[in-house]
Protein backbone atom coordinates (compact mmCIF):
# COMPACT_ATOMS: atom_id res chain seq x y z
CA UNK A 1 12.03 14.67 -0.82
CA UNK A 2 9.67 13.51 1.38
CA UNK A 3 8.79 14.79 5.28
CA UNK A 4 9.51 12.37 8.05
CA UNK A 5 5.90 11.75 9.25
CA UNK A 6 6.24 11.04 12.81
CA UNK A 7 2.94 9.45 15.02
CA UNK A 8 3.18 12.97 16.56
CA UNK A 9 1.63 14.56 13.51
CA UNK A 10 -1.79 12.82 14.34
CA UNK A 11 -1.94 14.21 17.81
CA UNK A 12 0.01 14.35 20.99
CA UNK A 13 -0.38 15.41 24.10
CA UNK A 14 2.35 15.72 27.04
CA UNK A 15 2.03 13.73 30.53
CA UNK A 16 4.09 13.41 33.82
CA UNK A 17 4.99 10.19 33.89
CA UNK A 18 7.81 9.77 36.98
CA UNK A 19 8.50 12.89 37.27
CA UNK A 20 9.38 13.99 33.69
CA UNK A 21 7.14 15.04 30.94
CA UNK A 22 6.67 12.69 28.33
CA UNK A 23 4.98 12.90 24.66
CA UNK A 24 2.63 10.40 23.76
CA UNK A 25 -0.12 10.06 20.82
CA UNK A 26 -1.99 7.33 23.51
CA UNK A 27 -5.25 9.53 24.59
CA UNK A 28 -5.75 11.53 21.74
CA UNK A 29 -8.08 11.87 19.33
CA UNK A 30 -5.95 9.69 16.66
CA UNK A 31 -5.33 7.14 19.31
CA UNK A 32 -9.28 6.89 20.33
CA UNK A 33 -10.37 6.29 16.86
CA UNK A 34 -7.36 3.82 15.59
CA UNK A 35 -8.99 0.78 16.61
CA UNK A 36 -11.53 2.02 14.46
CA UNK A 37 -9.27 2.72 11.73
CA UNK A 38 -7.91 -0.53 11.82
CA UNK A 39 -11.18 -2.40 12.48
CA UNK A 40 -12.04 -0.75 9.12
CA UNK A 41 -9.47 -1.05 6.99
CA UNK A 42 -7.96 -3.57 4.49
CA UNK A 43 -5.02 -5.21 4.36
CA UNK A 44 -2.99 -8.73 3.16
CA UNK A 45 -2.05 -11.35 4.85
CA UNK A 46 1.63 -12.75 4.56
CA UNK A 47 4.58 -14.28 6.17
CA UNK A 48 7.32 -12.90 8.16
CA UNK A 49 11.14 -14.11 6.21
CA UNK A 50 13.93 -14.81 7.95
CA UNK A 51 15.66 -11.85 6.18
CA UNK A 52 13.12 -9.32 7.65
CA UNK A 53 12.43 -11.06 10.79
CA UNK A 54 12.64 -8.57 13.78
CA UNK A 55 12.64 -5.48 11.00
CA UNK A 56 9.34 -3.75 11.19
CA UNK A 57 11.10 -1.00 9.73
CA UNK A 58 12.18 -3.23 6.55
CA UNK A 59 8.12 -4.66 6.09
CA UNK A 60 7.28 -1.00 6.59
CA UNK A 61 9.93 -0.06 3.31
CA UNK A 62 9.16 -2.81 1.59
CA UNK A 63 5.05 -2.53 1.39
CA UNK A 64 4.79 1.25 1.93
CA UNK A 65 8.20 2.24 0.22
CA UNK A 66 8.99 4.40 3.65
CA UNK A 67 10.27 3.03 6.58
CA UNK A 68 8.65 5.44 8.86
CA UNK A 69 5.31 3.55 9.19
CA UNK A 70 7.15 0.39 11.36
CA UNK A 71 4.82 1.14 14.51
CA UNK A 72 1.84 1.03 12.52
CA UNK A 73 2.62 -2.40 11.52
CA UNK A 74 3.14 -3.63 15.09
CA UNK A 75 0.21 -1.84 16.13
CA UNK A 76 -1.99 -2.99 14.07
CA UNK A 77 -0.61 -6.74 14.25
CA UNK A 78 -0.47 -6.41 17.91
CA UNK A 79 3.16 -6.64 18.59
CA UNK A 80 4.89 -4.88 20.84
CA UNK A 81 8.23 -6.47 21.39
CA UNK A 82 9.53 -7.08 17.76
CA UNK A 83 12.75 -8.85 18.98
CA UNK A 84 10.08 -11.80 19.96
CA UNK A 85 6.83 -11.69 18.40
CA UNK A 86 8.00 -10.93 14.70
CA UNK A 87 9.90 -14.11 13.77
CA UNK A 88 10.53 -15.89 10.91
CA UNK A 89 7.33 -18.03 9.38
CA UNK A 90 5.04 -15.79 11.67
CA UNK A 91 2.00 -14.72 10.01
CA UNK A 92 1.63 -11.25 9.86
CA UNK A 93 -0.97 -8.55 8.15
CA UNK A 94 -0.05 -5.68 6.01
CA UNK A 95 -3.27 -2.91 6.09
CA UNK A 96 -3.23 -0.48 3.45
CA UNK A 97 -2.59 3.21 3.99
CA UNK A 98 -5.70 4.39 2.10
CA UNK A 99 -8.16 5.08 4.99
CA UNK A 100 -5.41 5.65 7.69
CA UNK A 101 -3.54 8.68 5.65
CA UNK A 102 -6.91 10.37 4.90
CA UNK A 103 -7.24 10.91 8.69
């Protein structure tokens, strides 16, 4: 069976953030060189259906046959509010997970 790979796993690091401690991956190394990553990378180009609209999760299954890898998806499309930028009939770009799991 396979491990839940969380963001985490690429780096995280721990900030204050109103008084509690948060974790984020935003500031380390894995963040710094994503754009990178995705600048780099390849990917294909299709359309969002109304079955899978608002589902990152379900494109993420679908392509990558684990849900887990939703946020890369939305990063990498630019999307950060899936309940109105990922709608049916939007185009939207699936990058392959060559480069990005050799990291």
């Amino acid at each position: 069976m396979d491990r839940y790979i969380s963001r985490y796993d690429f780096g995280s690091t721990t900030i204050k953030h109103k008084g509690k401690e948060v974790v984020t991956s935003i500031n380390t190394g894995f963040f710094d060189n994503f754009k990178e990553v995705v600048e780099n990378d390849s990917f294909a180009l299709g359309t969002v259906k109304q079955y899978i609209q608002h589902r990152p999760d379900t494109i993420s299954d679908i392509f990558y046959d684990n849900s887990t890898y939703w946020w890369y998806l939305l990063l990498y499309n630019n999307i950060s509010d899936p309940f109105n930028e990922l709608n049916a009939s939007d185009p939207f770009l699936i990058p392959t997970l060559n480069d990005f799991l050799q990291r």
